[in-house]
N, C-alpha and C. Protein backbone atom coordinates (compact mmCIF):
# COMPACT_ATOMS: atom_id res chain seq x y z
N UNK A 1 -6.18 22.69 3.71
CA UNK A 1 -5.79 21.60 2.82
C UNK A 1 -4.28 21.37 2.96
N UNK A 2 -3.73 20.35 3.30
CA UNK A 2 -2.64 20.16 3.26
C UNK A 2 -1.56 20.09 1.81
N UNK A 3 -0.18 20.38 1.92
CA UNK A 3 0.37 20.17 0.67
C UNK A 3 1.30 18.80 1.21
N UNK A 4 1.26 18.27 -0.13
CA UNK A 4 2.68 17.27 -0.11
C UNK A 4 3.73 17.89 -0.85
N UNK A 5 4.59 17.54 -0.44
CA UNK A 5 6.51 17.97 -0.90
C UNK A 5 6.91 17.26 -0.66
N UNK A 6 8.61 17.29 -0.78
CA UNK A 6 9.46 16.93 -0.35
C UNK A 6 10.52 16.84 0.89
N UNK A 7 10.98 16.52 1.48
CA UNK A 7 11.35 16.89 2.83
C UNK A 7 12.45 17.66 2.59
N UNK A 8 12.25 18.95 3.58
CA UNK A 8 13.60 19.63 3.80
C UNK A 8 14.27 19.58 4.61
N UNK A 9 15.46 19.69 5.24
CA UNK A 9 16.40 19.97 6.12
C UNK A 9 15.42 20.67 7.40
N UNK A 10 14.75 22.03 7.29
CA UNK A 10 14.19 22.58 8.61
C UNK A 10 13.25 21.72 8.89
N UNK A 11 12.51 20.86 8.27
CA UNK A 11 11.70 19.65 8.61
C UNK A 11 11.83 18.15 9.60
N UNK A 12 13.01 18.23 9.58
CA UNK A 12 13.59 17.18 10.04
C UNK A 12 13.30 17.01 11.79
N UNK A 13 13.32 18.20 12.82
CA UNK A 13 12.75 17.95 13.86
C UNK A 13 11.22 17.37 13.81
N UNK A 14 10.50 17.56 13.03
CA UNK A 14 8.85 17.79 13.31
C UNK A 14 8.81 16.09 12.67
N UNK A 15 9.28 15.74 11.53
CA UNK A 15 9.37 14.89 11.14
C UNK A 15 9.35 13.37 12.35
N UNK A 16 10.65 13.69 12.84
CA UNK A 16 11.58 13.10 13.61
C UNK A 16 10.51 12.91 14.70
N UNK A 17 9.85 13.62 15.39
CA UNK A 17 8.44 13.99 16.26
C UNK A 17 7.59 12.86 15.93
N UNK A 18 7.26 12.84 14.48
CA UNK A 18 5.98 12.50 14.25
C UNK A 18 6.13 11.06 13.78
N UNK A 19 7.10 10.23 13.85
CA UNK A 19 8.01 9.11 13.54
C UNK A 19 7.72 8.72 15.04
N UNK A 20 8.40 9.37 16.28
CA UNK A 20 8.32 9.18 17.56
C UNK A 20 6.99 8.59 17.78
N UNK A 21 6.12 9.75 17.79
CA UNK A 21 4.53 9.43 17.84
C UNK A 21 4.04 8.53 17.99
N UNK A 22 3.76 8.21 16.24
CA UNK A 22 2.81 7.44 15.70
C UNK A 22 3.67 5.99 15.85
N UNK A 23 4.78 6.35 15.14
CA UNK A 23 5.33 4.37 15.03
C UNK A 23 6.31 4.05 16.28
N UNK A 24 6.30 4.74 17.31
CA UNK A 24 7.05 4.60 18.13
C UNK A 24 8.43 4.01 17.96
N UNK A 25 9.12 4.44 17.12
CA UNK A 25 10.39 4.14 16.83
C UNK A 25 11.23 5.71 17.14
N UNK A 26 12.27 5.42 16.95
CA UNK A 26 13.68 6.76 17.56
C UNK A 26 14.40 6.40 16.23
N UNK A 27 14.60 7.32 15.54
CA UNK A 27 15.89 7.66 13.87
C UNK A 27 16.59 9.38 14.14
N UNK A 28 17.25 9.17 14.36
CA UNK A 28 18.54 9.80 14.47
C UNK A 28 18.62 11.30 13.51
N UNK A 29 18.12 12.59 13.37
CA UNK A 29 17.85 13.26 12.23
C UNK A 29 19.09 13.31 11.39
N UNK A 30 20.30 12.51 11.70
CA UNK A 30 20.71 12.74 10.62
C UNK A 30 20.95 11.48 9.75
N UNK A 31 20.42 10.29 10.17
CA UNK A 31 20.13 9.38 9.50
C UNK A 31 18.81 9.81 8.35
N UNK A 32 18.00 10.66 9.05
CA UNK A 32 16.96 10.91 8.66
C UNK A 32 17.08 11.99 6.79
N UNK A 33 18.08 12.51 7.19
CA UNK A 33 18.62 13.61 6.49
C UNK A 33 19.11 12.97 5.16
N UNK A 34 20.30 11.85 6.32
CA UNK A 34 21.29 11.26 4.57
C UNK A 34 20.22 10.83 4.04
N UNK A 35 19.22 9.45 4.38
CA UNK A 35 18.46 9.39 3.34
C UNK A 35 17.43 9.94 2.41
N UNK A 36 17.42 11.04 2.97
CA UNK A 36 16.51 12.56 2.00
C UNK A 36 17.51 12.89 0.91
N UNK A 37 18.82 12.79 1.55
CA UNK A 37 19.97 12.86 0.25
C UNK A 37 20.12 12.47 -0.71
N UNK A 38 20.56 11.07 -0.12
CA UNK A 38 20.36 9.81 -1.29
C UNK A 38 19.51 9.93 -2.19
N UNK A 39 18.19 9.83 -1.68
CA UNK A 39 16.92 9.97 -2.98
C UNK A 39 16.14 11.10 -2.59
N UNK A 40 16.02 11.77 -2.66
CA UNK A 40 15.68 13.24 -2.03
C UNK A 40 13.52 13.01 -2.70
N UNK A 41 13.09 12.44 -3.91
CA UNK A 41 12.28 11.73 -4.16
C UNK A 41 11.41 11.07 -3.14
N UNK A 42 12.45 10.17 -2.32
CA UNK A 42 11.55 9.09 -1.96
C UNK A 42 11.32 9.76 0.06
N UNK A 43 11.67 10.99 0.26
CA UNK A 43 11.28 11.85 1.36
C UNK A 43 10.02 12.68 1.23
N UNK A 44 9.33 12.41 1.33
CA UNK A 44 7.98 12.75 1.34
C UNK A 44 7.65 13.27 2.84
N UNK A 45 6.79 14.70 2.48
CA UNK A 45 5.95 15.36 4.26
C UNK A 45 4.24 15.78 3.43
N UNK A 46 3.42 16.02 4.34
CA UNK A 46 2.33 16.18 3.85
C UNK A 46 2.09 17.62 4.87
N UNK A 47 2.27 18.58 4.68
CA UNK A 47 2.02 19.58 5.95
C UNK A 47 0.94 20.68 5.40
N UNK A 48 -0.06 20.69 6.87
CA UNK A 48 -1.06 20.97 7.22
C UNK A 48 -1.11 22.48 7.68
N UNK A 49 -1.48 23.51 7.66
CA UNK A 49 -0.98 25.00 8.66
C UNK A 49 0.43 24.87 9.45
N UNK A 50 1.51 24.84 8.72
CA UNK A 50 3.07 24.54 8.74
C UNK A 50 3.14 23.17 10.01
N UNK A 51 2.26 22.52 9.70
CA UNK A 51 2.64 21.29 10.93
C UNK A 51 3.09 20.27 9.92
N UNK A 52 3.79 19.03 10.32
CA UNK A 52 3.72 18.05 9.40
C UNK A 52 3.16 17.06 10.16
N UNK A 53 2.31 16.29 9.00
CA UNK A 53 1.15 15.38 9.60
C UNK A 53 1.15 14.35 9.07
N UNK A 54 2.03 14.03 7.66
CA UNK A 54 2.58 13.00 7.30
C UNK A 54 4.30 12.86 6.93
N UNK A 55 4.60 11.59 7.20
CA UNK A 55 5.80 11.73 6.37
C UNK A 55 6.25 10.06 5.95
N UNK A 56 6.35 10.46 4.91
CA UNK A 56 7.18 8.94 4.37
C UNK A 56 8.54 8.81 3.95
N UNK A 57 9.37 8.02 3.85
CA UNK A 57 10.62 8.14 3.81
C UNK A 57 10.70 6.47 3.25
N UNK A 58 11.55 6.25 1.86
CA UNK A 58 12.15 5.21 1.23
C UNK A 58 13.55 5.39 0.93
N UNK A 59 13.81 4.35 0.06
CA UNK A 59 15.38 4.25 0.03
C UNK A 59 14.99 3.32 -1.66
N UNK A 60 16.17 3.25 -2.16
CA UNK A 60 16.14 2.49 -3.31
C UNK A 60 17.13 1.41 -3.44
N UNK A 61 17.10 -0.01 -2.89
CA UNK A 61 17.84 -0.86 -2.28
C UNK A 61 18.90 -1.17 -4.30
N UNK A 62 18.11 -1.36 -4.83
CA UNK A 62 18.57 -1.53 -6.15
C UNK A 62 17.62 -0.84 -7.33
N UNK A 63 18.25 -1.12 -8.80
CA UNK A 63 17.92 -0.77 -9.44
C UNK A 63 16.11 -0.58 -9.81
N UNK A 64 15.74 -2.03 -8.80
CA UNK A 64 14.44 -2.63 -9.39
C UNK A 64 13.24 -2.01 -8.43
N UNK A 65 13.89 -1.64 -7.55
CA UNK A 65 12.73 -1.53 -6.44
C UNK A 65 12.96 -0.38 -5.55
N UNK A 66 11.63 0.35 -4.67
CA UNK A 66 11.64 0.78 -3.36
C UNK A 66 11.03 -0.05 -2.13
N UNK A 67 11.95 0.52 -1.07
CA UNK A 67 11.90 -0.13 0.29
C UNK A 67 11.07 1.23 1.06
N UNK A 68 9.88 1.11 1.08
CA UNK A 68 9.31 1.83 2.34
C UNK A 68 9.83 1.95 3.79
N UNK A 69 10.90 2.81 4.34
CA UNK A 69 11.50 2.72 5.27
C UNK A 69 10.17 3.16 6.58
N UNK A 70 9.56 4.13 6.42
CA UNK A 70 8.86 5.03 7.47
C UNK A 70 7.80 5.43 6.66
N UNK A 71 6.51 5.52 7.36
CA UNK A 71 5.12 5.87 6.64
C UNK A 71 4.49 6.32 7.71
N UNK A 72 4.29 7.41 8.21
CA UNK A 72 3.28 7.85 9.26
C UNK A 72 2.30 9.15 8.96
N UNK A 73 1.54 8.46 9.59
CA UNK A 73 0.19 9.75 9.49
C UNK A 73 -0.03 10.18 10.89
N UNK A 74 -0.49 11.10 11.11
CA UNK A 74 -0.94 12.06 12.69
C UNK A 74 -2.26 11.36 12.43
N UNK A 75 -2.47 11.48 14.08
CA UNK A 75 -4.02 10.36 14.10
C UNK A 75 -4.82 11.23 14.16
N UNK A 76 -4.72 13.11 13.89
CA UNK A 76 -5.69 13.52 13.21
C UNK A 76 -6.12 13.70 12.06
N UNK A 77 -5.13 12.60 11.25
CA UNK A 77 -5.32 13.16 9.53
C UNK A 77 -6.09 11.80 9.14
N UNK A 78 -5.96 10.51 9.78
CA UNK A 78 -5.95 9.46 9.68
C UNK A 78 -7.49 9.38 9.28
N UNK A 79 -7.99 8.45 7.62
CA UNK A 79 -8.83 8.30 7.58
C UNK A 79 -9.46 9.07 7.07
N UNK A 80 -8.89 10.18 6.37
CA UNK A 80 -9.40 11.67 5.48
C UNK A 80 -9.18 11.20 4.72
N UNK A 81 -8.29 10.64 4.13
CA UNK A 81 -7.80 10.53 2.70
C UNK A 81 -6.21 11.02 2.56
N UNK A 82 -6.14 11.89 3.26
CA UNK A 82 -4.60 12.54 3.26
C UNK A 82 -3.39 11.47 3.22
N UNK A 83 -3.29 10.43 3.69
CA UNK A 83 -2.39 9.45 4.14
C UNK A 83 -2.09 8.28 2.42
N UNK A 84 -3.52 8.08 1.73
CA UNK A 84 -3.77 7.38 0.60
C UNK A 84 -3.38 8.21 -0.54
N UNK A 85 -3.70 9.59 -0.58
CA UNK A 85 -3.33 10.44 -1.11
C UNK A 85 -1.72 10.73 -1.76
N UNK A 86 -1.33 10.51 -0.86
CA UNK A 86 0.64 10.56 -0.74
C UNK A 86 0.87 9.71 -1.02
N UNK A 87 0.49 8.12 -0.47
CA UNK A 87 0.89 7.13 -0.35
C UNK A 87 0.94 6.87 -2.38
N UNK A 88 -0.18 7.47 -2.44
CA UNK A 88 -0.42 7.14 -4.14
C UNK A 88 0.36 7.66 -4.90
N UNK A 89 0.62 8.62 -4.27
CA UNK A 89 1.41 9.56 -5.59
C UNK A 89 3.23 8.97 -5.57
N UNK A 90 3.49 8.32 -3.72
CA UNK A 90 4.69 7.92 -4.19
C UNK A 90 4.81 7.14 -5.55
N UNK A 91 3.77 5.71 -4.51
CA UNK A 91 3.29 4.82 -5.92
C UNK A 91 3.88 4.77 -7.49
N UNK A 92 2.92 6.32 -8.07
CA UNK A 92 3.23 6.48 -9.22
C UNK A 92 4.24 6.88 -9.50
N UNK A 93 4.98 7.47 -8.95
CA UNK A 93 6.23 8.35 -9.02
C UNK A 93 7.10 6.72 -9.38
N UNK A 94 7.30 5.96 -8.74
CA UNK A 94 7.92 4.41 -8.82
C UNK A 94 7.96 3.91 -9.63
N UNK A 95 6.33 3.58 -10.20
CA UNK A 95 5.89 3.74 -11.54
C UNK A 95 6.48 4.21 -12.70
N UNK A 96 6.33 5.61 -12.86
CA UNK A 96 6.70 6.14 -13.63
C UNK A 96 8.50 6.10 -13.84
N UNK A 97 8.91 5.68 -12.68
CA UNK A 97 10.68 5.46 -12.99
C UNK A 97 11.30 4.24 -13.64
N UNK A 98 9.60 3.77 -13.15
CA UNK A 98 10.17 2.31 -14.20
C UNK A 98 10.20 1.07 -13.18
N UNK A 99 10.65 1.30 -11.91
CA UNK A 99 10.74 0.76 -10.69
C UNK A 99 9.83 -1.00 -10.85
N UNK A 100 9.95 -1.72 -10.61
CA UNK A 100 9.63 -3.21 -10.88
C UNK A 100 8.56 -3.64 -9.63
N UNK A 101 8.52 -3.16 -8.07
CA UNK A 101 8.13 -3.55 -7.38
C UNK A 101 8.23 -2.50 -5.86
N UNK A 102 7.41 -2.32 -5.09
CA UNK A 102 7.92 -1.66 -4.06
C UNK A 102 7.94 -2.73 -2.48
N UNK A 103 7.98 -2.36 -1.69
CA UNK A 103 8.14 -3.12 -0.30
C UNK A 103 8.18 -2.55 0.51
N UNK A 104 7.62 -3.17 1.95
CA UNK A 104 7.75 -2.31 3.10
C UNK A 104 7.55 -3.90 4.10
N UNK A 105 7.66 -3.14 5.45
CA UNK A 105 7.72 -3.87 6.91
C UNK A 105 6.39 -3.31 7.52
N UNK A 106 5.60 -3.88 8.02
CA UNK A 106 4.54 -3.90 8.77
C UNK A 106 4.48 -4.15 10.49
N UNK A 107 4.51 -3.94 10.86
CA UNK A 107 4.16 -4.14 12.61
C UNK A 107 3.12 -5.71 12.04
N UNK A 108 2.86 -6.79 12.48
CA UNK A 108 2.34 -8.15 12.88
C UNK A 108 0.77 -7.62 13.29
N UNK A 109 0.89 -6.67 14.52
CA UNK A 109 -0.36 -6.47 15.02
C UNK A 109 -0.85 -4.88 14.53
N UNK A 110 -0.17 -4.26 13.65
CA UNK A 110 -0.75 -3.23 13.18
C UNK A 110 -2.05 -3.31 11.67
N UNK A 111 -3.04 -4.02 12.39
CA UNK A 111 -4.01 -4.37 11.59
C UNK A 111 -4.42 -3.22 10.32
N UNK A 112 -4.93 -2.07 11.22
CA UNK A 112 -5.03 -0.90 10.31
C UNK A 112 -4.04 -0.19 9.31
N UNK A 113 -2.63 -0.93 9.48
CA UNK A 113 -1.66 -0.52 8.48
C UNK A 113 -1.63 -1.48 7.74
N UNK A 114 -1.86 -2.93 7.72
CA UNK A 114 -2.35 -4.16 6.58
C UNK A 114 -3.34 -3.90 5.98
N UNK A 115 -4.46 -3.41 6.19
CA UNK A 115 -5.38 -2.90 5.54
C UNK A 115 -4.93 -2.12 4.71
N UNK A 116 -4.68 -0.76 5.20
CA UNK A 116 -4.39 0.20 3.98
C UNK A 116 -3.19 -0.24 2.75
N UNK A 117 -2.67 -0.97 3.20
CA UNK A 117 -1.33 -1.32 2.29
C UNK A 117 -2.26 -2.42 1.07
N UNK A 118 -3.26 -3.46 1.95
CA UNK A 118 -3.53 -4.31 0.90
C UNK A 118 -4.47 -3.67 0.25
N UNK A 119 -5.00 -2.29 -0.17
CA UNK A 119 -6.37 -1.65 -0.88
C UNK A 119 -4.91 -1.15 -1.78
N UNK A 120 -3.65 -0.79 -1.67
CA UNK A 120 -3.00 -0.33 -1.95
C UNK A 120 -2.50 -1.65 -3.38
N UNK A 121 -2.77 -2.54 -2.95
CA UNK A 121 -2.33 -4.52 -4.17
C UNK A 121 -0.69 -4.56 -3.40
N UNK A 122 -1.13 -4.37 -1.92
CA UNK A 122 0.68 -4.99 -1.43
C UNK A 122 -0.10 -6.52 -0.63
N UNK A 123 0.42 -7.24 -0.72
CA UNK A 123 0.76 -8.26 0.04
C UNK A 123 1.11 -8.85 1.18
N UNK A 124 1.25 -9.74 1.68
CA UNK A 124 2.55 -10.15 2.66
C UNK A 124 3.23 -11.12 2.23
N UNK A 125 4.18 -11.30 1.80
CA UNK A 125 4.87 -12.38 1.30
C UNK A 125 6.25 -12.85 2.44
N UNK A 126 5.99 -13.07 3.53
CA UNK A 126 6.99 -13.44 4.56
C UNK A 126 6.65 -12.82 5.99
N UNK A 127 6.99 -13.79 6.75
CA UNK A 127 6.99 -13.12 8.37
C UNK A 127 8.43 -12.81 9.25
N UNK A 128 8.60 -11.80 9.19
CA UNK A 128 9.96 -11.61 9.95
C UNK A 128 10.36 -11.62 11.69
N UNK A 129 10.69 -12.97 12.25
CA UNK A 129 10.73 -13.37 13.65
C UNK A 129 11.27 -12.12 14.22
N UNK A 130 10.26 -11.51 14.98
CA UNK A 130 11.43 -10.87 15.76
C UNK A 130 11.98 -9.95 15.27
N UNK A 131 11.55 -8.90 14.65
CA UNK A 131 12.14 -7.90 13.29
C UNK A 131 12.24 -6.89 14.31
N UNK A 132 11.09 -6.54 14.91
CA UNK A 132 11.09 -5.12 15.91
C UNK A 132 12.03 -5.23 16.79
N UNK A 133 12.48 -3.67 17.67
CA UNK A 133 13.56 -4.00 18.83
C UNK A 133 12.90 -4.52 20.25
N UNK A 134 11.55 -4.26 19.89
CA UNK A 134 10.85 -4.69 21.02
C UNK A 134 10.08 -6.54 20.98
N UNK A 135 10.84 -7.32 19.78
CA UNK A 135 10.87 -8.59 19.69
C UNK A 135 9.06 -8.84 18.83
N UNK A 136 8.40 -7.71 18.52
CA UNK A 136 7.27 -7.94 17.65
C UNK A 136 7.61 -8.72 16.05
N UNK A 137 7.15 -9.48 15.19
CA UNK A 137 7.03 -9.95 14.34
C UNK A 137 6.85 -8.91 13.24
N UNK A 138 7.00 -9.01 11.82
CA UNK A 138 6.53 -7.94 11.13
C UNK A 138 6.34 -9.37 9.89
N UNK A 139 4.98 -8.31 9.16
CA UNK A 139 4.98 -9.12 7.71
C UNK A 139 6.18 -8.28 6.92
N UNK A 140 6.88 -8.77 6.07
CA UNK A 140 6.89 -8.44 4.57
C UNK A 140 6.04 -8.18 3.73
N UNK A 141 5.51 -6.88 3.12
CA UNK A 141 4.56 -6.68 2.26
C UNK A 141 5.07 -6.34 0.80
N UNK A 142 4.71 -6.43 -0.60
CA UNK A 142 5.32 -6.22 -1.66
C UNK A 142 4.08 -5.80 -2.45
N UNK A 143 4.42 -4.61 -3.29
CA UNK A 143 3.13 -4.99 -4.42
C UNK A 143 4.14 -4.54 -6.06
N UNK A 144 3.84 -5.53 -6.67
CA UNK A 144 4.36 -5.41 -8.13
C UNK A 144 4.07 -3.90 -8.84
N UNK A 145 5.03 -3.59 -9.53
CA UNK A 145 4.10 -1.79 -10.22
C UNK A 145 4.06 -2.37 -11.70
């Protein structure tokens, strides 16, 4: 059974890995780090027999809201529940701060990540030209708390 926590400092390679992976993007571990700082909250890992198999990572742009920076699951966890699981509990955690709304960026053609976000009551409220470095489109997704 996996646990969720918080992200630590010795986490940050495996993390950084599993970011690579799944969303094929490159973050810097110590970009990765300051923002575990900043909101140390909104760094989320889900680890499995000391592997990490999820990790999410937000930021808190203002008073009112979170920005889903990074959300990845290992495509062996994918579809257990493990991924909805976390995803929920950030959720409430947002919730419970009082938080007005959350948000995130979507990949255009990452169908299976629109799905899970809209069972989640997020949205798309905008298309961003050209958002990726590789010139892909992304929705804007939002869901009110």
């Amino acid at each position: 059974m996996a646990q969720i926590r918080l992200l630590q400092e010795r986490d940050l390679p495996a993390a950084q890995a599993l970011v690579r992976d799944v969303l094929k993007e490159e973050y810097d571990q110590a970009v990765l780090l300051e923002l575990a700082r900043v909101w140390s909250e909104g760094s989320m890992i889900a680890e499995e027999n000391n592997d990490i198999v999820a990790y999410l990572q937000a930021v808190l742009p203002n008073a009112f809201e979170a920005r889903i920076l990074l959300f990845a699951v290992t495509g062996s966890q994918r579809n257990r529940g493990l991924g909805g699981f976390m995803f929920g509990q950030f959720l409430n955690h947002c919730a419970l701060m009082g938080l007005k709304s959350v948000y995130l960026e979507v990949r255009a053609s990452n169908q299976g990540g629109i799905r899970f976000y809209t069972k989640f009551g997020f949205s798309a409220n905008a298309v961003l030209q050209k958002y990726y470095r590789d010139g892909e489109d992304a929705y804007l997704m939002r869901k009110p708390l």
